[in-house]
C-alpha atoms as a PDB file:
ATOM      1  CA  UNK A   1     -67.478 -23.187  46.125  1.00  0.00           C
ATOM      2  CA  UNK A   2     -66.808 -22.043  42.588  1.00  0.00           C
ATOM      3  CA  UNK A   3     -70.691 -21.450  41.954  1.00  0.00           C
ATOM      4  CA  UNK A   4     -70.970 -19.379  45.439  1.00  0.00           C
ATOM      5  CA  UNK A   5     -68.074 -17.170  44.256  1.00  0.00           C
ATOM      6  CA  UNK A   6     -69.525 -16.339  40.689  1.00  0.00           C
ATOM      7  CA  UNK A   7     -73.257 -15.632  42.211  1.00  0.00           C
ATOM      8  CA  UNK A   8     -71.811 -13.181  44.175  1.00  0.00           C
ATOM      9  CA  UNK A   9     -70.223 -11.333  40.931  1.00  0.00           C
ATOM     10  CA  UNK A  10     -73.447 -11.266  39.002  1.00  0.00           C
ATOM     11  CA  UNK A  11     -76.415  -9.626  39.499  1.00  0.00           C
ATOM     12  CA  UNK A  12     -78.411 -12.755  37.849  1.00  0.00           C
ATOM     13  CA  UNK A  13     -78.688 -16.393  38.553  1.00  0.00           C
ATOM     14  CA  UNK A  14     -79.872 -18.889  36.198  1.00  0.00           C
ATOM     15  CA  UNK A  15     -80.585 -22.473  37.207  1.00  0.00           C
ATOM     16  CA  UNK A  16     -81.436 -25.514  35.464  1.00  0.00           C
ATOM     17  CA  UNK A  17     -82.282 -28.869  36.703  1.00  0.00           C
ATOM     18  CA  UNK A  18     -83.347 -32.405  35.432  1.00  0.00           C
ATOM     19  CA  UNK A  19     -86.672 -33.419  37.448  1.00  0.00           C
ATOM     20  CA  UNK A  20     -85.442 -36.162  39.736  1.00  0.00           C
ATOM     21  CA  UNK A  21     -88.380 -37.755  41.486  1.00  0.00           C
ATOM     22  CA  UNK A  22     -90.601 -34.708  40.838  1.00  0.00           C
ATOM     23  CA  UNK A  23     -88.073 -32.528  42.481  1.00  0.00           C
ATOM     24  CA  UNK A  24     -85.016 -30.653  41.358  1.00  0.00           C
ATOM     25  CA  UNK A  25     -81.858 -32.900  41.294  1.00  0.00           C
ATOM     26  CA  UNK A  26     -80.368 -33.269  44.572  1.00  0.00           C
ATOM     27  CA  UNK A  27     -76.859 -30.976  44.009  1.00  0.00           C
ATOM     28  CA  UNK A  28     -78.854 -28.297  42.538  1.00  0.00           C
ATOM     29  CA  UNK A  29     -81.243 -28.664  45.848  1.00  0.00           C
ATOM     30  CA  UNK A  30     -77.885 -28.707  48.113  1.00  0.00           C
ATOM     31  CA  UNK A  31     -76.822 -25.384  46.284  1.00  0.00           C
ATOM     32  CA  UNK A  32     -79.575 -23.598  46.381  1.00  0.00           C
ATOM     33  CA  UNK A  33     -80.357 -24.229  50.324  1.00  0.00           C
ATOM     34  CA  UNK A  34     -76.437 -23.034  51.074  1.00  0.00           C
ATOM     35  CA  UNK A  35     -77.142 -19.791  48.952  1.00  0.00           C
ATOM     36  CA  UNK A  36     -80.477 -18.776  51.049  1.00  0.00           C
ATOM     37  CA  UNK A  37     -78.217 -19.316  54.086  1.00  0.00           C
ATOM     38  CA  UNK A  38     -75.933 -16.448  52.698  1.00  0.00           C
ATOM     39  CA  UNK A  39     -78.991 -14.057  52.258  1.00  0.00           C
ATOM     40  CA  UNK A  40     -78.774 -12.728  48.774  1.00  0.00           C
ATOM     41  CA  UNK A  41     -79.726  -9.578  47.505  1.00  0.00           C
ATOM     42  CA  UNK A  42     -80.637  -7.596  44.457  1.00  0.00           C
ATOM     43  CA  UNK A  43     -80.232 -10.496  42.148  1.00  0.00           C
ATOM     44  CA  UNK A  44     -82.872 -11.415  39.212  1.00  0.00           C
ATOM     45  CA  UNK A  45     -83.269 -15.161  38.747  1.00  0.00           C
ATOM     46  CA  UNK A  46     -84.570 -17.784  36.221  1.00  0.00           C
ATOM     47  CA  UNK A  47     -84.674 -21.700  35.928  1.00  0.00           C
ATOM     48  CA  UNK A  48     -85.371 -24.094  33.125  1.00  0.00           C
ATOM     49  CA  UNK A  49     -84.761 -27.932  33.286  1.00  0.00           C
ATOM     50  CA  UNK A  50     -85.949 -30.992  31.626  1.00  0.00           C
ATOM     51  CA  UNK A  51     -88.148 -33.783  32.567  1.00  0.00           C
ATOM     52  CA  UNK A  52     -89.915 -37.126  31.505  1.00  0.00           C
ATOM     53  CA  UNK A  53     -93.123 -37.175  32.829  1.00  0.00           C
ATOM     54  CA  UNK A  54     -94.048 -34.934  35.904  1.00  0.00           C
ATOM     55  CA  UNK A  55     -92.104 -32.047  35.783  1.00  0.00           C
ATOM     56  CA  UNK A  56     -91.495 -30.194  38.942  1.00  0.00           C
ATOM     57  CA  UNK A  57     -87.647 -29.025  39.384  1.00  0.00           C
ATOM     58  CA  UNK A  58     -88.290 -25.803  37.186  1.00  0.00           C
ATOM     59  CA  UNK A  59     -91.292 -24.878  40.071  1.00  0.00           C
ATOM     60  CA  UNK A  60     -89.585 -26.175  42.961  1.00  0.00           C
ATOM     61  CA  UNK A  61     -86.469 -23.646  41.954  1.00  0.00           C
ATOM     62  CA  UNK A  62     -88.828 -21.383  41.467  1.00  0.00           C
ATOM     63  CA  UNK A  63     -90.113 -21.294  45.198  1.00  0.00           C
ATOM     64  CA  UNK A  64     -86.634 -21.593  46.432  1.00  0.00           C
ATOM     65  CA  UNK A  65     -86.115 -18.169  44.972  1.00  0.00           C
ATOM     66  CA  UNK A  66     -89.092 -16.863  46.469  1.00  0.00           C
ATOM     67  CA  UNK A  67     -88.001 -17.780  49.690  1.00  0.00           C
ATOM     68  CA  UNK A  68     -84.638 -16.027  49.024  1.00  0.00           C
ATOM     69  CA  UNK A  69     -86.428 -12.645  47.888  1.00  0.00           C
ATOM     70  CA  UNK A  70     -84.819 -12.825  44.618  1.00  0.00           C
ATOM     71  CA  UNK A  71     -86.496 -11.070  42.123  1.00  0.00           C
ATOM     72  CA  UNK A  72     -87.478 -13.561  39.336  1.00  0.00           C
ATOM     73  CA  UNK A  73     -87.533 -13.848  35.548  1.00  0.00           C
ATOM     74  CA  UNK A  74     -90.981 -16.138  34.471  1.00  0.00           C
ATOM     75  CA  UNK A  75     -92.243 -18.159  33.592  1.00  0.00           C
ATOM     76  CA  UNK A  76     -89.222 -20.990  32.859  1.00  0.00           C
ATOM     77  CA  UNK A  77     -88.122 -23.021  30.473  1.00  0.00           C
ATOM     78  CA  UNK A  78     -89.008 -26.615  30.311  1.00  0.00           C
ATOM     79  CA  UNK A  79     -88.027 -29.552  28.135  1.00  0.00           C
ATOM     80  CA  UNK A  80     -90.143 -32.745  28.025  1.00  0.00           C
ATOM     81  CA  UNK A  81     -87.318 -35.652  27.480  1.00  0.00           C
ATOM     82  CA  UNK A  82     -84.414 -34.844  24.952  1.00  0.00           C
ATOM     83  CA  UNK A  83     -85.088 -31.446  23.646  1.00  0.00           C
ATOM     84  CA  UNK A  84     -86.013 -31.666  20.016  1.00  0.00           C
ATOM     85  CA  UNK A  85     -83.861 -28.440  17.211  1.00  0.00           C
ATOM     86  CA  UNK A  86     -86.822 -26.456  18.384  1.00  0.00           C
ATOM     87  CA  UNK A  87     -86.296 -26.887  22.052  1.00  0.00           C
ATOM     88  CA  UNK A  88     -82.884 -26.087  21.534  1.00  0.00           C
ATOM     89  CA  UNK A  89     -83.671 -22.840  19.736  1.00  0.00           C
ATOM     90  CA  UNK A  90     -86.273 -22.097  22.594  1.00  0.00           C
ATOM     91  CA  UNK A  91     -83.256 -22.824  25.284  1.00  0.00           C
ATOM     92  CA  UNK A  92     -80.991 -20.218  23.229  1.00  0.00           C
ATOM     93  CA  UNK A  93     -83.869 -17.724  23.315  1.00  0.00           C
ATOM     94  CA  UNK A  94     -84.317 -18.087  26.959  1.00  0.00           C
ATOM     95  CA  UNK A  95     -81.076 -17.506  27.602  1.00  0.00           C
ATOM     96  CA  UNK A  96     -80.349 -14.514  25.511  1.00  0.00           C
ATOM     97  CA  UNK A  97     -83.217 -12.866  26.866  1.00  0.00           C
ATOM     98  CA  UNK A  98     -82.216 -13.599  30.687  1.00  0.00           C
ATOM     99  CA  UNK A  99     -78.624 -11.999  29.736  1.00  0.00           C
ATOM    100  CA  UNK A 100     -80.791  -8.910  28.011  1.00  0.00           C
ATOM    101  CA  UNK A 101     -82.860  -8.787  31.664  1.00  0.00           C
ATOM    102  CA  UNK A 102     -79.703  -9.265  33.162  1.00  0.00           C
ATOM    103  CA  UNK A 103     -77.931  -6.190  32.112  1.00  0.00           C
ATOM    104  CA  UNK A 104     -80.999  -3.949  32.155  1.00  0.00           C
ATOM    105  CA  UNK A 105     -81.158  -5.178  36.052  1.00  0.00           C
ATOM    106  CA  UNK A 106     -78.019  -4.424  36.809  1.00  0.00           C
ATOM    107  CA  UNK A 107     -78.776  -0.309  35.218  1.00  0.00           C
ATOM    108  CA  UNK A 108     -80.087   0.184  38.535  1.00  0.00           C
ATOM    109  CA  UNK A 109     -76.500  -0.497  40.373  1.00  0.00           C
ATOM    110  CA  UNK A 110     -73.983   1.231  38.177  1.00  0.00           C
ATOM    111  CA  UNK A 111     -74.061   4.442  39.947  1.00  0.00           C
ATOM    112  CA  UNK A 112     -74.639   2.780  43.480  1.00  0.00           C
ATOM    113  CA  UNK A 113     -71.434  -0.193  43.053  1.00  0.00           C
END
C-alpha cells in the first residue's frame, strides 16, 4: 500500500486513531499488524487519537510499537470528543515536535544511508 511505501522512506511514524470500542479503529489495527510482519527498524514512533469516553487506541498503538521494537516518542496525544481551539493548538504542538524528534533521529543515519 501507499502507507507501507512512505514508512519505509521515513525514519518516523506517527499514528492517530479514533477509540472504537476501547480499541484503535479497525484499519489502523489492520495496518499496523501488516507493518510488524515486515520487521521495521530504526524508526521513532508516536500516536495521538480521540475518544468519547474510555480512551484506549492511543495505548493500544502504543503496545503495537513495542512489539515492533520501534523506538517511541511519549507520552501521546489525546482528545476527549471534538477537540476544542486549544486541543487543536496542542495537536499542532505535538506534531511539530515529533517532526523536530524526527530529524534529530534521523542525525544518527546520515553518514550510515
Amino acid at each position: 500500500s501507499a502507507a507501507i511505501k512512505e514508512f519505509w522512506q521515513s525514519r518516523g511514524c506517527l499514528i492517530g486513531s479514533p477509540t472504537f470500542n476501547n480499541l484503535m479503529y479497525p484499519t489502523i489495527a489492520e495496518f499496523l499488524y501488516h507493518l510488524r510482519g515486515l520487521r521495521p527498524k530504526n524508526r521513532i514512533a508516536a500516536a495521538f487519537g480521540s475518544y468519547g469516553w474510555g480512551g484506549g487506541a492511543v495505548k493500544e498503538i502504543y503496545e503495537e510499537f513495542k512489539r515492533m521494537g520501534l523506538e517511541i516518542v511519549e507520552p501521546g496525544l489525546e482528545v476527549l470528543y471534538r477537540p476544542s481551539l486549544e486541543d487543536e493548538n496542542k495537536c499542532y504542538d505535538f506534531g511539530r515536535d515529533f517532526a523536530r524528534k524526527v530529524k534529530e533521529y534521523h542525525k544518527k543515519f546520515e553518514k550510515a544511508d
